[in-house]
Protein backbone atom coordinates (compact mmCIF):
# COMPACT_ATOMS: atom_id res chain seq x y z
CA UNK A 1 -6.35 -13.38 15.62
CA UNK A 2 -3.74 -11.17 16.38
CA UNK A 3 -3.43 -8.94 19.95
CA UNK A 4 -4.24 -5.24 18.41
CA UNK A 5 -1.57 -3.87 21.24
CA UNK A 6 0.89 -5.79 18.77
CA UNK A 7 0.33 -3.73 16.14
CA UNK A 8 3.30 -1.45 14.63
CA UNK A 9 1.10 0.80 13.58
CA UNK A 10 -2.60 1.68 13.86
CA UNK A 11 -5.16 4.84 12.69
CA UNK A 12 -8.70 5.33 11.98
CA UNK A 13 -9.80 4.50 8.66
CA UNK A 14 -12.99 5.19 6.89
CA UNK A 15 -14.78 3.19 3.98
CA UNK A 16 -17.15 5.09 1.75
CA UNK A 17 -20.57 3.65 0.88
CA UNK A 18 -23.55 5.06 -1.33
CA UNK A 19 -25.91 5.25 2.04
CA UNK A 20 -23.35 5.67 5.10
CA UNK A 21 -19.59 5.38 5.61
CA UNK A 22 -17.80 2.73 7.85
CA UNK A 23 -15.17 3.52 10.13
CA UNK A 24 -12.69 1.17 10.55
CA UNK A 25 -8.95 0.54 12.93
CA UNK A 26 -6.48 -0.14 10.64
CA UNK A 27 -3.51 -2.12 12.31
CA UNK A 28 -0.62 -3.34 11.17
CA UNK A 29 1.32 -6.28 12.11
CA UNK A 30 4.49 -7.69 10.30
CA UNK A 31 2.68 -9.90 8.31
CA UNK A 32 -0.68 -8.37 7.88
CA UNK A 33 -2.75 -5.68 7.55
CA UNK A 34 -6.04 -5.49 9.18
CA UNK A 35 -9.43 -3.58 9.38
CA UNK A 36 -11.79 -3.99 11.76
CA UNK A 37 -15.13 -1.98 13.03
CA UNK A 38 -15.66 -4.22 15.86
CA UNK A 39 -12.24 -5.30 18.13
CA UNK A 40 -14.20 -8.20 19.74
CA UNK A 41 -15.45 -9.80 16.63
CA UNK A 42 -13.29 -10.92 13.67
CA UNK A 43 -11.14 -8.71 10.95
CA UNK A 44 -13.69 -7.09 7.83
CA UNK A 45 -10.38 -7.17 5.63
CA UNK A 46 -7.10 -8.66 6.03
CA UNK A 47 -4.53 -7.80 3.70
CA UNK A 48 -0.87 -10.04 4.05
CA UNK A 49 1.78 -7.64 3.75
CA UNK A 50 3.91 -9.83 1.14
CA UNK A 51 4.59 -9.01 -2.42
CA UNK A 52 0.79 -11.09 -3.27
CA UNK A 53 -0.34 -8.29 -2.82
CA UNK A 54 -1.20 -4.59 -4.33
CA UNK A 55 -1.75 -1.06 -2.87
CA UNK A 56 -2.58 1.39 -5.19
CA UNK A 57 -2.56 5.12 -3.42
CA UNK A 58 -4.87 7.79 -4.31
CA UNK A 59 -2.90 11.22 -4.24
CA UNK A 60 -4.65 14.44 -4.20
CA UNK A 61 -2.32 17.86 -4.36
CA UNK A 62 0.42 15.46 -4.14
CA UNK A 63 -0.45 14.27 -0.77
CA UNK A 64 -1.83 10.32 -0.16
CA UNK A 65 -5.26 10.85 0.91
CA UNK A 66 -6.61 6.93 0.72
CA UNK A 67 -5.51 3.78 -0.67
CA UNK A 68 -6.73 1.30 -2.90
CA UNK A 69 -7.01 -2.92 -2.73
CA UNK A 70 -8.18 -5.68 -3.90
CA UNK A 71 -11.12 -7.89 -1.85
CA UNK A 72 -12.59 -10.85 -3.17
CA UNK A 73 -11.82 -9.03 -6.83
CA UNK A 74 -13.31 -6.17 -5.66
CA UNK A 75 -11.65 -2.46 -5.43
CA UNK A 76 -12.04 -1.29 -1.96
CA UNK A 77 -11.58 2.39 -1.38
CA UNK A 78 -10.08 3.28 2.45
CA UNK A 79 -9.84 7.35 3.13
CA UNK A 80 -7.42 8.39 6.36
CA UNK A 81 -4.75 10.18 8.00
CA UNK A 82 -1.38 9.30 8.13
CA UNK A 83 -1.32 7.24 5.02
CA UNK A 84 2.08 8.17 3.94
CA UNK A 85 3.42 6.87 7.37
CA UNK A 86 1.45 3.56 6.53
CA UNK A 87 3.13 3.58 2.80
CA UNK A 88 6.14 4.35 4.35
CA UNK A 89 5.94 1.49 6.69
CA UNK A 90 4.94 -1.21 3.83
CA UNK A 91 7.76 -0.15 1.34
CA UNK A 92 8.97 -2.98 0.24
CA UNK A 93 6.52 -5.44 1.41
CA UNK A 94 3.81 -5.18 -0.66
CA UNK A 95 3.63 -3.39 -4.49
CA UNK A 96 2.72 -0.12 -4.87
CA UNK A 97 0.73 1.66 -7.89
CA UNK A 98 0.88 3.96 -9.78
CA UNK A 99 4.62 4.19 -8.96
CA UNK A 100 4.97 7.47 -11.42
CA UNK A 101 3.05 9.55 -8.53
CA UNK A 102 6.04 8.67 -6.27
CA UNK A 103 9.21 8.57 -8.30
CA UNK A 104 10.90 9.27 -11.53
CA UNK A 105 12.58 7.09 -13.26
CA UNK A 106 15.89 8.17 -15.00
CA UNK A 107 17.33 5.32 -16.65
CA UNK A 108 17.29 0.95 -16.68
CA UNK A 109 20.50 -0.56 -14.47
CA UNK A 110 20.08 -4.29 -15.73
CA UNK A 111 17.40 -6.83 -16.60
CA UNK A 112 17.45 -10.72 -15.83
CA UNK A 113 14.89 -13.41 -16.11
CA UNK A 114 12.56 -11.79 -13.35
CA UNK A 115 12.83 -8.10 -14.64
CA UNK A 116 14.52 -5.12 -14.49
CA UNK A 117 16.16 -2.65 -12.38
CA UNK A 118 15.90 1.20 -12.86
CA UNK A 119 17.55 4.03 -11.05
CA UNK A 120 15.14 6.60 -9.67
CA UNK A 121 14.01 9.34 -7.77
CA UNK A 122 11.79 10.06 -4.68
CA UNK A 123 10.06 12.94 -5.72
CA UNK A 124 8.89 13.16 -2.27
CA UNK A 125 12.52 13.92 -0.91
CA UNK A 126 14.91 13.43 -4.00
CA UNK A 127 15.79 10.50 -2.59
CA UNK A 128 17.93 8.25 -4.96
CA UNK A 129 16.64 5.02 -5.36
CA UNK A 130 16.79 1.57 -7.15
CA UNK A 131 13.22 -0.07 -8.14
CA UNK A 132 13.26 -3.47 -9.39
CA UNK A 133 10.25 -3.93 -11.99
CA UNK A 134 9.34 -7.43 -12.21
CA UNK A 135 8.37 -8.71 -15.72
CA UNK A 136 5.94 -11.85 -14.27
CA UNK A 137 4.23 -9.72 -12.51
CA UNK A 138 1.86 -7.20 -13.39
CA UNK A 139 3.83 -4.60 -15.78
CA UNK A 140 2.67 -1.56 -13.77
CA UNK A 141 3.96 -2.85 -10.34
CA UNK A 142 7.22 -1.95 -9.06
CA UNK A 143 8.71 -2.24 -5.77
């Protein structure tokens, strides 16, 4: 288990249920991302931060209000603040989805073997960007 002071990054996160919500710490480390309602005990969810895995943010008036993963092929909903600093620090470490809500895409560079590369734009901040679309993966994931 990791030492929480570590972390890069940390906010409080909450998990919607039917009955009552769970709050949660959300930290991140360079490797992984945990979520915890208990410090002393062990991680609910760890996440590694490596292109295994999938973040799908939920966008509401064009701001990310939650995010969306995977747990033991499960969707897990997590609401909180700061969530664009949090996708902001994981660019490029994990996949995002949908991309769309993020960027448009103006035109393919190249392909290979592993997929393709488009040139794009943050619509965020106009940004120009290059997003490589991997064709083994999922077809919706870009990073």
């Amino acid at each position: 288990m990791q030492s929480y002071e570590k972390a890069l990054f940390n906010v409080q996160v909450i998990r919607k249920h039917f009955f009552k919500d769970r709050v949660y710490q959300l930290y991140l480390f360079a490797d992984e991302l945990v979520m915890t309602d208990d410090p002393t005990k062990s991680p609910k969810y760890i996440l590694k931060t490596n292109l295994t895995t999938t973040i799908k943010w939920i966008c509401e008036n064009k701001r990310i209000v939650a995010f969306e993963f995977s747990y033991n092929g499960r969707p897990k909903e997590v609401y909180g603040p700061k969530l664009n600093l949090l996708k902001e620090m994981l660019a490029g470490k994990v996949f995002f989805s949908p991309v769309s809500q993020f960027y448009q895409f103006h035109m393919e560079i190249g392909s290979g073997m592993t997929g393709s590369v488009y040139r794009c734009i943050s619509i965020e901040n106009n940004e120009k960007l290059f997003c490589d679309k991997e064709s083994r993966q999922d077809k919706n994931n870009l990073k």
